[in-house]
Protein backbone atom coordinates (compact mmCIF):
# COMPACT_ATOMS: atom_id res chain seq x y z
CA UNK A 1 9.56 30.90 227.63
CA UNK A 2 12.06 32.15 230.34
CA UNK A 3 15.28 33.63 228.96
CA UNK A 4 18.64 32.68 231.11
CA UNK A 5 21.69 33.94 230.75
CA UNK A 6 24.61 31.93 232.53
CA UNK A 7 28.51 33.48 232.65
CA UNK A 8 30.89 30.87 232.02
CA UNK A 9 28.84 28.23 230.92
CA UNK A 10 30.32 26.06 228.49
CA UNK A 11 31.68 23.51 231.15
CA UNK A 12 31.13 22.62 234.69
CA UNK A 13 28.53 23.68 236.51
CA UNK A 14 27.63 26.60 234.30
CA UNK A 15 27.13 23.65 231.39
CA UNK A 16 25.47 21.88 233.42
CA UNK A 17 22.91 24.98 234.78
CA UNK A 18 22.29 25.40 231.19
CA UNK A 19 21.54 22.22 230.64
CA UNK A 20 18.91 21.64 233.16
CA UNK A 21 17.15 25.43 232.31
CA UNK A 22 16.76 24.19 229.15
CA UNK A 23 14.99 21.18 229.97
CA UNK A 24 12.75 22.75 232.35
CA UNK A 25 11.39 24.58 229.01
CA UNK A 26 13.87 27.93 229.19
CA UNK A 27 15.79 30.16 226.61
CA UNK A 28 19.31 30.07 227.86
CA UNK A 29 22.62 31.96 226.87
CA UNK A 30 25.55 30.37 226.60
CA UNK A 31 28.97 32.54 227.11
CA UNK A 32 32.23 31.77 227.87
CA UNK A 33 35.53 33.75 227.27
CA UNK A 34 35.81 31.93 223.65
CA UNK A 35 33.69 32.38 221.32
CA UNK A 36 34.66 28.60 219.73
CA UNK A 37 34.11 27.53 222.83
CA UNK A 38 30.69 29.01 222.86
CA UNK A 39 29.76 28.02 219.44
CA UNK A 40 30.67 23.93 220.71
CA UNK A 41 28.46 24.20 223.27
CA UNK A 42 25.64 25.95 221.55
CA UNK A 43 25.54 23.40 219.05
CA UNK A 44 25.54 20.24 221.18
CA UNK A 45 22.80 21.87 222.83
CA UNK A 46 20.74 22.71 220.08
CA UNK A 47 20.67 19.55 218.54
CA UNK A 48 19.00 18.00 222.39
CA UNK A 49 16.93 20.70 222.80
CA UNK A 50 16.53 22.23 219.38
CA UNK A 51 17.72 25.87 217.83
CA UNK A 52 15.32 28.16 219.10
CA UNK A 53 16.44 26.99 222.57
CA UNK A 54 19.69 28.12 223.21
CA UNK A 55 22.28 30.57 221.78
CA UNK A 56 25.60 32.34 222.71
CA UNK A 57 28.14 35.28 222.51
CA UNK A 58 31.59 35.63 223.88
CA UNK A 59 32.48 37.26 226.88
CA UNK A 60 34.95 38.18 229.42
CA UNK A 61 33.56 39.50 232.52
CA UNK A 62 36.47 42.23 233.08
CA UNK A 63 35.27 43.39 229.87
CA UNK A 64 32.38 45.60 230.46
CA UNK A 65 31.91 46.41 226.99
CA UNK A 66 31.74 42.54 226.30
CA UNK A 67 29.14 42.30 229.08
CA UNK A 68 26.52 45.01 227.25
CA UNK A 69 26.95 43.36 223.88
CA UNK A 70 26.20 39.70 225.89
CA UNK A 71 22.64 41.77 227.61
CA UNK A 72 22.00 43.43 224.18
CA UNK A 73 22.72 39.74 222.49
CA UNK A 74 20.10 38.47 224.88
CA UNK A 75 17.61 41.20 225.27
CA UNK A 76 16.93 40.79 221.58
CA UNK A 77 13.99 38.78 221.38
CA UNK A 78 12.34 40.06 225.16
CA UNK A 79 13.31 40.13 228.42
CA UNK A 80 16.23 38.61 230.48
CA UNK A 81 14.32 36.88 233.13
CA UNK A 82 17.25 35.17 235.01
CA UNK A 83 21.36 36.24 234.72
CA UNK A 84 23.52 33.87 236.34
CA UNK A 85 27.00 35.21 237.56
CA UNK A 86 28.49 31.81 237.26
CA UNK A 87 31.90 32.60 235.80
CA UNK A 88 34.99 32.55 238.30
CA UNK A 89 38.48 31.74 238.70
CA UNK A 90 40.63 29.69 241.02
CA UNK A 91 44.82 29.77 241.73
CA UNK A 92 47.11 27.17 242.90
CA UNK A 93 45.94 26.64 246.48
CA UNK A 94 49.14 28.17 248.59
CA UNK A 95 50.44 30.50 250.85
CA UNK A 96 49.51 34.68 249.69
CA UNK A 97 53.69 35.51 249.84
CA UNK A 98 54.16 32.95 247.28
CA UNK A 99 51.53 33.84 245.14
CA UNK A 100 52.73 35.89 242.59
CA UNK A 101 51.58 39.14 241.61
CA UNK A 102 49.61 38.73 238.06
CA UNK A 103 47.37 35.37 239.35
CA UNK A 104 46.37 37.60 242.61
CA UNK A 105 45.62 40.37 240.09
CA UNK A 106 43.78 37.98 238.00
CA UNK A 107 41.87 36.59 240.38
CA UNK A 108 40.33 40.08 241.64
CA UNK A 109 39.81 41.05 238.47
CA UNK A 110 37.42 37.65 237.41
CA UNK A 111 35.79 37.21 241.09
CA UNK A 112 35.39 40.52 242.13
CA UNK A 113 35.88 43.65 239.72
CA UNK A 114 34.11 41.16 236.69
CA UNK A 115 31.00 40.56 239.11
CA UNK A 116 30.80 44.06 240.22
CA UNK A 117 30.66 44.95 236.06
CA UNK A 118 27.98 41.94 235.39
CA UNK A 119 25.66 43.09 238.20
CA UNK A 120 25.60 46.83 236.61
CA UNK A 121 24.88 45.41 233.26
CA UNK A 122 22.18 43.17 234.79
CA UNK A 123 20.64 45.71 237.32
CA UNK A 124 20.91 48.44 234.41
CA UNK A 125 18.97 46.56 232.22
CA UNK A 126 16.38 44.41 234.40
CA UNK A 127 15.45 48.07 235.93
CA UNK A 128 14.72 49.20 232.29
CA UNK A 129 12.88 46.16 232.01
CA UNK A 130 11.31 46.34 235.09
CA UNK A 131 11.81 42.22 236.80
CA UNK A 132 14.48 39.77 236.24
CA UNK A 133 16.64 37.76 238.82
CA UNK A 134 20.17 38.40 239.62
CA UNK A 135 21.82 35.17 240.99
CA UNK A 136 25.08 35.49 242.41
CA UNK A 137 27.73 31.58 242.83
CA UNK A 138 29.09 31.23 245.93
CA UNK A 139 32.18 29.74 247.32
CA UNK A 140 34.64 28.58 249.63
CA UNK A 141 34.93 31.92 252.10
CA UNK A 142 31.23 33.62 251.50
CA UNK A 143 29.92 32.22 254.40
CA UNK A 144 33.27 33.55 256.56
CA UNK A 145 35.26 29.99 255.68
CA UNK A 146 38.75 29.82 256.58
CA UNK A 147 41.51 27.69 255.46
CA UNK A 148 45.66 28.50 254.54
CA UNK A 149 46.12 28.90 250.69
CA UNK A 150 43.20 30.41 249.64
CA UNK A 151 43.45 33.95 251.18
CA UNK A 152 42.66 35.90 247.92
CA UNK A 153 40.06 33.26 246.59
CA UNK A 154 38.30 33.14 249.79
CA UNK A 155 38.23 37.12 250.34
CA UNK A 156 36.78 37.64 246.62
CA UNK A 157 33.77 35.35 248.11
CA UNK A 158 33.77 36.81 251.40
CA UNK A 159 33.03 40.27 248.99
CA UNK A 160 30.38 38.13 247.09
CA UNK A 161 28.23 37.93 250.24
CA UNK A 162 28.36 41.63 251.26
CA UNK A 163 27.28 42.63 247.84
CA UNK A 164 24.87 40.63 247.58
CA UNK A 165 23.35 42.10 251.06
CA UNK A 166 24.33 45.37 249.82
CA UNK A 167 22.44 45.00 246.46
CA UNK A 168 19.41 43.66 248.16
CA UNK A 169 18.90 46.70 250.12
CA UNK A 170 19.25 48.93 246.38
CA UNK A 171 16.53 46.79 244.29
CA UNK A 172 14.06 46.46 247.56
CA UNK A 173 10.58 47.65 246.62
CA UNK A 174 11.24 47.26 242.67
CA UNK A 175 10.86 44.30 240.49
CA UNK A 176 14.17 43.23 240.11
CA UNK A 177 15.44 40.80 242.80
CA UNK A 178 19.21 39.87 244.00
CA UNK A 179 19.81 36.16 245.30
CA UNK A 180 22.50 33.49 246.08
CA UNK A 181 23.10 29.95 244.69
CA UNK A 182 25.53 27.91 246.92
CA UNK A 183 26.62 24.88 244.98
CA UNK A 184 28.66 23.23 248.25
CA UNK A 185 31.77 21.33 246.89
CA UNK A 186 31.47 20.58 243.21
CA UNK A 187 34.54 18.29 241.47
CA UNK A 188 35.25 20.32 238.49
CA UNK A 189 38.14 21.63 236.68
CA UNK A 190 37.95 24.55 238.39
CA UNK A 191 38.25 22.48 242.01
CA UNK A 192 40.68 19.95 241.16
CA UNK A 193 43.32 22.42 239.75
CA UNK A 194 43.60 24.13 243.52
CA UNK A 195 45.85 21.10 244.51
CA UNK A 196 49.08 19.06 243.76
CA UNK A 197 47.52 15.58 243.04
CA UNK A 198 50.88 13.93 244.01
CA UNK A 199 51.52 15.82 246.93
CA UNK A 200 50.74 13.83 250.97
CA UNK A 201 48.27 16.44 251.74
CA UNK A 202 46.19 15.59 248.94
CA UNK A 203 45.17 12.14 250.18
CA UNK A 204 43.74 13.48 253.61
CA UNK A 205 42.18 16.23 251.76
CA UNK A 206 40.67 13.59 248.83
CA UNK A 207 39.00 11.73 251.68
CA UNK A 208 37.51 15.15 253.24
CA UNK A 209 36.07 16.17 249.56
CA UNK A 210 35.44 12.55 249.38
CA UNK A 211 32.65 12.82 252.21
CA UNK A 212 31.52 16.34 251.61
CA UNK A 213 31.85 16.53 247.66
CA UNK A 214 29.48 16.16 244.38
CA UNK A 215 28.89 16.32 241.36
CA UNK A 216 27.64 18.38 238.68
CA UNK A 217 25.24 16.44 237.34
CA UNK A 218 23.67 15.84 240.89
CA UNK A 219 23.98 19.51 242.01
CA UNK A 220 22.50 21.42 239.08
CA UNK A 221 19.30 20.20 238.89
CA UNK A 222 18.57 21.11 242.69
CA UNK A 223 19.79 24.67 241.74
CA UNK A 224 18.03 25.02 239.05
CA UNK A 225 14.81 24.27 240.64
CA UNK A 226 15.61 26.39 243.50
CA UNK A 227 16.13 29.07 240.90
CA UNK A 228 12.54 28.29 239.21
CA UNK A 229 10.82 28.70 242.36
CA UNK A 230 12.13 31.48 243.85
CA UNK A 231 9.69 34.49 244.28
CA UNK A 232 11.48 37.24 246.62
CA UNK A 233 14.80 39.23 246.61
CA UNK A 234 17.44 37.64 249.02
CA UNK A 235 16.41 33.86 248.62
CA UNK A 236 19.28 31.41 248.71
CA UNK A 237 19.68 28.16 247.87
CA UNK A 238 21.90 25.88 249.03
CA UNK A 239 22.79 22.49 248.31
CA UNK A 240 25.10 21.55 250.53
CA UNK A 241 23.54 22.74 254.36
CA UNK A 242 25.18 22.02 257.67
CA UNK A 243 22.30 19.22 258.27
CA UNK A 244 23.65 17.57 255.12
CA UNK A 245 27.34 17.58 256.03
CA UNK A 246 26.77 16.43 259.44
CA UNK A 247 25.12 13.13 258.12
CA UNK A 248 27.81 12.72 255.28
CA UNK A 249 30.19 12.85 258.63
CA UNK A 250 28.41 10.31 260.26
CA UNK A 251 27.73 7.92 257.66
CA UNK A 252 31.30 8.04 255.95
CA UNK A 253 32.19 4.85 256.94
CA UNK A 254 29.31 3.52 254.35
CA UNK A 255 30.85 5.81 251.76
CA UNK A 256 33.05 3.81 249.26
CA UNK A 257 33.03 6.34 245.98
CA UNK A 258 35.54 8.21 244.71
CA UNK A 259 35.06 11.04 242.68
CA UNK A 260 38.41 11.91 241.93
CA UNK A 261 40.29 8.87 239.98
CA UNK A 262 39.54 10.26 236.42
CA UNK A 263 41.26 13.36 237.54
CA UNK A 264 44.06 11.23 238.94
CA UNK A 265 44.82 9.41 235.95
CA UNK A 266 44.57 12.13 233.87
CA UNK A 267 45.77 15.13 235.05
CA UNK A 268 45.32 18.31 233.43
């Protein structure tokens, strides 16, 4: 049995990575920055796909003592086969001058200096181990994205992608392997809370997310077994490719769903 561990994954696409590992027949780690919150999810879990399956610990990725007790926590029984650097942060989606000074320090902290700590923790220990899989999220910015409001989001992504080249070139020739997961546009908390729902701009932006957008439950499962698959350092996989988007453009005239009305009606 394959052990995951997936960062920030007691909701969203982290929850729902977890839950497809775990029907493909994995171990998988549950953490999140609560450890109630960890302890919900573990159980709900547990009772689909039974005890043994699944566990969890708390942890905050800026913490890298946290992160060596969460390795430790799931070293315990054998080897980490797969950590998943799922866990990130988003801030209102405006200008950089009228961001203010903790969220921008925030947000480097989570997306950059807390991936930075979870890939030492990982590499340290998969290179005692000798294999496992390091698999960095993407976002909006990693593949050079542009767009105004989202400056220090989209450079912590932009870094994403350079360390992940960067790391590739460090584990070549061993057993341990660095590689990329690139969900596309996922409506989740995380998503939804980068815009003012009653603002004009919303509407032509709902319609753009509208064509382009997904969900969890039909994302995960094509990451997942893009994950199981994968058999070489620097392998990405993408859901959302530039074939994809082109025929969501063409066809959106057919497209009548919505993904955003729960949101709408009841806003966090």
């Amino acid at each position: 049995m394959k052990t995951v561990v997936i960062t920030g994954s007691t909701r969203g696409i982290g929850r729902g990575l977890a839950e497809n590992f775990l029907a493909s027949g994995c171990r998988v780690i549950i953490s999140a920055r609560s450890q109630s919150k960890v302890d919900e999810a573990v159980a709900e879990l547990a009772e689909k796909y039974g005890a043994s399956a699944v566990a969890g610990l708390r942890c905050d990725i800026t913490s890298a003592q946290q992160l060596s007790e969460l390795w430790a926590f799931a070293s315990e029984n054998g080897p980490v086969d797969y950590w998943i650097n799922n866990a990130g942060m988003s801030i209102a989606r405006k200008p950089l001058a009228q961001q203010s000074a903790e969220d921008l320090q925030r947000i480097v902290d989570t997306n950059l200096t807390g991936l930075l700590l979870a890939c030492k923790v990982a590499l340290t220990g998969m290179q005692e181990q000798g294999h496992g899989q390091i698999w960095n999220m993407e976002g909006f910015g990693s593949t050079g994205q542009v767009a105004p409001g989202m400056a220090a989001y989209g450079a912590t992504k932009r870094a994403l992608n350079y360390l992940n080249k960067s790391l590739q070139k460090e584990v070549k020739g061993t057993g341990v392997q660095v590689n990329t997961l690139s969900p596309g546009i996922v409506v989740t908390d995380l998503l939804v809370g980068d815009y003012d729902l009653t603002s004009s701009d919303w509407q032509k932006t709902r319609k753009i997310l509208n064509i382009l957008g997904d969900t969890v439950e039909t994302v995960t499962p094509f990451l997942v077994r893009g994950v199981l698959k994968a058999q070489k350092s620097g392998t990405r996989v993408v859901w959302l490719t530039g074939g994809k988007a082109f025929v969501r453009f063409l066809t959106a005239g057919f497209n009548k769903r919505d993904l955003f009305t729960a949101y709408e009606s009841n806003p966090a």
